[in-house]
Protein backbone atom coordinates (compact mmCIF):
# COMPACT_ATOMS: atom_id res chain seq x y z
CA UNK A 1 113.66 91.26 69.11
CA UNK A 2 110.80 89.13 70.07
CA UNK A 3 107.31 90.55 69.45
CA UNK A 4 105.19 91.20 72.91
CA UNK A 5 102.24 89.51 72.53
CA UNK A 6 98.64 89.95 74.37
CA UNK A 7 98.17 86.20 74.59
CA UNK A 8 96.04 84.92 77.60
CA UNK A 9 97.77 82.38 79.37
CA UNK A 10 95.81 79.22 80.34
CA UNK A 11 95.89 79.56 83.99
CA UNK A 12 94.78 82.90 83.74
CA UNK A 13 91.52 81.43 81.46
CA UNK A 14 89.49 79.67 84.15
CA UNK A 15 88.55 76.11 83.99
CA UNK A 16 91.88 74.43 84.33
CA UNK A 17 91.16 71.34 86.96
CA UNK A 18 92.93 71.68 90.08
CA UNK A 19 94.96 69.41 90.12
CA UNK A 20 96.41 70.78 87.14
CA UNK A 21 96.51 74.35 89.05
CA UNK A 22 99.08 72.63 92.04
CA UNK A 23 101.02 71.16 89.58
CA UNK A 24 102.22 74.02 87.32
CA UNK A 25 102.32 75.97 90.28
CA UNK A 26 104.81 73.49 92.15
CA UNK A 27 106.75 73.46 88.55
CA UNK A 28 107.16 77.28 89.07
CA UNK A 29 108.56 77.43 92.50
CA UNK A 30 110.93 74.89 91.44
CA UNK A 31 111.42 77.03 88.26
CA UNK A 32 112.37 80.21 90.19
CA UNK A 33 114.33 78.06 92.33
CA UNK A 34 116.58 76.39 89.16
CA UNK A 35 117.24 79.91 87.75
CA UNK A 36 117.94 81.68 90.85
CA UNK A 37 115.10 83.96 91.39
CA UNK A 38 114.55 83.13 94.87
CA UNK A 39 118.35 83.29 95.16
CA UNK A 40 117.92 86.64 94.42
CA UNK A 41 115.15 88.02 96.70
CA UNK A 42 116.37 86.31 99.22
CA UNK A 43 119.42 88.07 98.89
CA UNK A 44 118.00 91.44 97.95
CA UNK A 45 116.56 91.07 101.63
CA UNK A 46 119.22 90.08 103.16
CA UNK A 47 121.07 93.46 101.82
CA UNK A 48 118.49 95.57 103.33
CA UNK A 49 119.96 98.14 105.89
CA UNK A 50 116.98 97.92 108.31
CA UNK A 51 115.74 95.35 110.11
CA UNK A 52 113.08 93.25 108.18
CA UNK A 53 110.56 91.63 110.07
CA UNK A 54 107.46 91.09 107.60
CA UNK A 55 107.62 90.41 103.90
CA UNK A 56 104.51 91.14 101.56
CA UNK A 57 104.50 88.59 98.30
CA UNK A 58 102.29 89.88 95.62
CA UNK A 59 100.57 87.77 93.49
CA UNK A 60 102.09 84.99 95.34
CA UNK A 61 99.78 82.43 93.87
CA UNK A 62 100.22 79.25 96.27
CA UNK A 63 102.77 80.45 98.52
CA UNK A 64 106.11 78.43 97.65
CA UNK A 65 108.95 80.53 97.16
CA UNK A 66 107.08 83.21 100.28
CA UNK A 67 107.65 79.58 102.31
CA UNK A 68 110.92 79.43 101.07
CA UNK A 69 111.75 82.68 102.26
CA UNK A 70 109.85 82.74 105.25
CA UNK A 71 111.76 79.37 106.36
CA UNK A 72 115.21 80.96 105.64
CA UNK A 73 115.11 84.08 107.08
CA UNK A 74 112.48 83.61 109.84
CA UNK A 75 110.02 86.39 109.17
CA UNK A 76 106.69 87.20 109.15
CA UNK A 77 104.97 86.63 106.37
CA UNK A 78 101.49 87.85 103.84
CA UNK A 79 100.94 86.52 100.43
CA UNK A 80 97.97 88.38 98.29
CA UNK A 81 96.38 87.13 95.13
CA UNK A 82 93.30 88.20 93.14
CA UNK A 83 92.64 84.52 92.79
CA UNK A 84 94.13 83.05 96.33
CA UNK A 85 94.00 78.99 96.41
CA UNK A 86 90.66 77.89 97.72
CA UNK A 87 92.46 75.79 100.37
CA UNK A 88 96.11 77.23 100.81
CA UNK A 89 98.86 74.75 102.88
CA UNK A 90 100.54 77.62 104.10
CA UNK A 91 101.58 78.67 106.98
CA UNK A 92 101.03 82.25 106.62
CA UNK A 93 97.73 84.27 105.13
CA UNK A 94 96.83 84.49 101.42
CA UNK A 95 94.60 87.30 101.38
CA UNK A 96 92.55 87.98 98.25
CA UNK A 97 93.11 91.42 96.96
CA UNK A 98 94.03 93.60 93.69
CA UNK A 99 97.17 94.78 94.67
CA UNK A 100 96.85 97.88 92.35
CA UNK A 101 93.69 99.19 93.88
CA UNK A 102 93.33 97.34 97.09
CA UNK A 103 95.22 98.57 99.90
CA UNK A 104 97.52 96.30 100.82
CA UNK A 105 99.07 94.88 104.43
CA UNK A 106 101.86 96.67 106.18
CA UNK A 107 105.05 94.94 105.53
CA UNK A 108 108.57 95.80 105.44
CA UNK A 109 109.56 94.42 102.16
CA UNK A 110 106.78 93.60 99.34
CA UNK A 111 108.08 91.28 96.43
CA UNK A 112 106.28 90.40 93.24
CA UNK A 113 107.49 87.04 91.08
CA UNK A 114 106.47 86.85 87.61
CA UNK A 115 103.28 89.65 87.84
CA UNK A 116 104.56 92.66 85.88
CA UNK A 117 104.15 91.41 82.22
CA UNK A 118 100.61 90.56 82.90
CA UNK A 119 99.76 93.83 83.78
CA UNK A 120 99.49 96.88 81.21
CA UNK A 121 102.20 99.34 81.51
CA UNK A 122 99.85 101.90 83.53
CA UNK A 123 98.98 99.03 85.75
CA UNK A 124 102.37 98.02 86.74
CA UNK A 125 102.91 102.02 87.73
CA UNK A 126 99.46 101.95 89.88
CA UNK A 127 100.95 98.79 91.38
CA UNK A 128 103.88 100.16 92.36
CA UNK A 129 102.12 103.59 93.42
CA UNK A 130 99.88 101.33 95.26
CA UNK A 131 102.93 99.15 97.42
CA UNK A 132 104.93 102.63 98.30
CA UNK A 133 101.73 103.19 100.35
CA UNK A 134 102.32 100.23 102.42
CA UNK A 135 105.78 99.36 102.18
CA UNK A 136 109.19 101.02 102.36
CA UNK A 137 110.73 98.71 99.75
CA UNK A 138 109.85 97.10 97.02
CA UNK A 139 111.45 94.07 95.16
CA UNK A 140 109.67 93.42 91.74
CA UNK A 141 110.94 90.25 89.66
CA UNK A 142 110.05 89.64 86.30
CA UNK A 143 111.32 87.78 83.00
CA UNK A 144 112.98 89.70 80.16
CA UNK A 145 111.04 89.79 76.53
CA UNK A 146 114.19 88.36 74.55
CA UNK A 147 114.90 85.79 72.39
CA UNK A 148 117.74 84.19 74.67
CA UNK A 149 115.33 83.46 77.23
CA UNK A 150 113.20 81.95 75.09
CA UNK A 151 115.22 79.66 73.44
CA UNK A 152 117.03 78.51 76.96
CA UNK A 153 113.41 77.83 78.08
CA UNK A 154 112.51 75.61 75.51
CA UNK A 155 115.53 73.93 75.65
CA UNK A 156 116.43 73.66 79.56
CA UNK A 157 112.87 74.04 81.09
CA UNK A 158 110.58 72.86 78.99
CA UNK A 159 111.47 68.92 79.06
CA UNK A 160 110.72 68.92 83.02
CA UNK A 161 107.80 70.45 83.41
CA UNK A 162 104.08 70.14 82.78
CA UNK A 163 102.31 71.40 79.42
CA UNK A 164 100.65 73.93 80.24
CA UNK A 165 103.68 75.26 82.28
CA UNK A 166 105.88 75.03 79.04
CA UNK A 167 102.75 76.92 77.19
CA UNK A 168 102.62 79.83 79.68
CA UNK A 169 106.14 79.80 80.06
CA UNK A 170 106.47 80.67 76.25
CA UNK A 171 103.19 83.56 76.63
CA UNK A 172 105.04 84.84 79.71
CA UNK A 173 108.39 85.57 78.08
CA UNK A 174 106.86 87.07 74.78
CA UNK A 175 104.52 89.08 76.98
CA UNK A 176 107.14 90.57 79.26
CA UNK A 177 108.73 94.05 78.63
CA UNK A 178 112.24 94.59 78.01
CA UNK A 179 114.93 95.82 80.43
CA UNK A 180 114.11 99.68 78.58
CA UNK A 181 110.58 99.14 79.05
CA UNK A 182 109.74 98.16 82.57
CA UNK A 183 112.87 100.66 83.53
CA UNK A 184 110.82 103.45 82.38
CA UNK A 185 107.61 102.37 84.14
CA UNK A 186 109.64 102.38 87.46
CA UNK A 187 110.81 105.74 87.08
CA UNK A 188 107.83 107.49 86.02
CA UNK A 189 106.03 105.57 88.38
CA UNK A 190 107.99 106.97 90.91
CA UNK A 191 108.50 110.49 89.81
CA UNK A 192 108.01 113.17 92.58
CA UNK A 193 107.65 110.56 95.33
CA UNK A 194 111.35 110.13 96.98
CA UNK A 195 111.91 107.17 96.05
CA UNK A 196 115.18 105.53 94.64
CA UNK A 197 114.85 102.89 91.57
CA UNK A 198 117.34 99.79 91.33
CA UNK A 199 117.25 98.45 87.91
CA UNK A 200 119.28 95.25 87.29
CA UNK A 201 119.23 92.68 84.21
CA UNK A 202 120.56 88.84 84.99
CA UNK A 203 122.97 86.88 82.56
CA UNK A 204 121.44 85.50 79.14
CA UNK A 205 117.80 87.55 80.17
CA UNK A 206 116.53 85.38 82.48
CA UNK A 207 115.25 88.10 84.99
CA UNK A 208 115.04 91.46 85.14
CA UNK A 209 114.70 93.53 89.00
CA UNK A 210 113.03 96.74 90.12
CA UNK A 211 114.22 97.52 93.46
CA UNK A 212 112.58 100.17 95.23
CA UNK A 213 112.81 102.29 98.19
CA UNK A 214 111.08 105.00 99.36
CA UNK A 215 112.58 107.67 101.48
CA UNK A 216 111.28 108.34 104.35
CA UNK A 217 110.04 104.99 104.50
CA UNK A 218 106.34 104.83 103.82
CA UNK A 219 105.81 102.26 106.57
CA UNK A 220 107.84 100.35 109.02
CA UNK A 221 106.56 97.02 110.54
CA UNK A 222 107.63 97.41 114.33
């Protein structure tokens, strides 16, 4: 088992020039795209037994896999950050918010890529406390603490992307909680709130998926 650590990661730092910024943030889209993250959202939405006309991305950074999905399935679309790109080439809003305080835009569906294991296990609760108030459904993505991961990272990621993508990369996956861990923070998150909880782990650890819905729905885009 691979110890979590409390490392900072260097985006999350300051000070890194922007250029810098755009690039490991184009090497993640790609990255989610390679391992089939956006794959899966995109078909966690498409499952959805109501009609889904706006799609909330949380911590969506620069906005490339929301594009992505916004492009495929022709929806509306909201991205929030705390720390929203000072010019965004969107098409769509960034807002800047704190997504487990802030309330948050209506939307259908709200997704989160890659936000959990930064957050402290009371945080990720609030956050998802925080979405059911805005949302009827929400899809949270994150990696899996676990030495597979790791090791396929190093060897299949890390010779295509940027440093400081391969050094984050590494913090993220011994930061992240395992499939026990975040499982429980979903369901007591969600005690007493009718709401159903998803859990699903990929192949070889390379994701890990919250999916939940709230019954009645909380909120309904019309």
């Amino acid at each position: 088992m691979v110890q979590q650590s409390c490392e900072i990661e260097i985006l999350d730092r300051g000070n890194v020039p922007e250029h810098l910024i755009d690039r490991a943030y184009r090497d993640l889209t790609k990255i989610h795209k390679f391992l089939g993250n956006t794959r899966s959202i995109l078909s966690a939405i498409r499952r959805d037994p109501l009609p889904v006309r706006r799609v909330l991305d949380i911590g969506c950074a620069h906005g490339g896999v929301l594009h992505d999905i916004q492009r495929r399935l022709g929806v509306e679309a909201v991205g929030v950050d705390r720390q929203p790109p000072s010019s965004p080439r969107t098409p769509f809003p960034i807002l800047q918010a704190d997504a487990i305080h802030d309330r948050l835009p209506e939307a259908d569906i709200a997704i989160s890529m890659l936000v959990a294991h930064h957050l402290a296990p009371d945080e990720v609760a609030s956050l998802i406390r925080n979405v059911g108030r805005s949302c009827r459904r929400f899809i949270l993505l994150d990696l899996v603490r676990h030495p597979l991961p790791l090791a396929l990272f190093r060897l299949f990621v890390a010779p295509l992307v940027s440093p400081i993508t391969v050094a984050d990369g590494c913090v993220s996956i011994r930061r992240a909680y395992t499939p026990r861990e975040l499982a429980d923070i979903g369901r007591q998150a969600i005690a007493g709130a009718g709401a159903h909880i998803r859990h699903s782990v990929a192949p070889f650890y390379v994701r890990q998926i919250l999916d939940i819905s709230w019954n009645p729905p909380r909120a309904s885009v019309r």
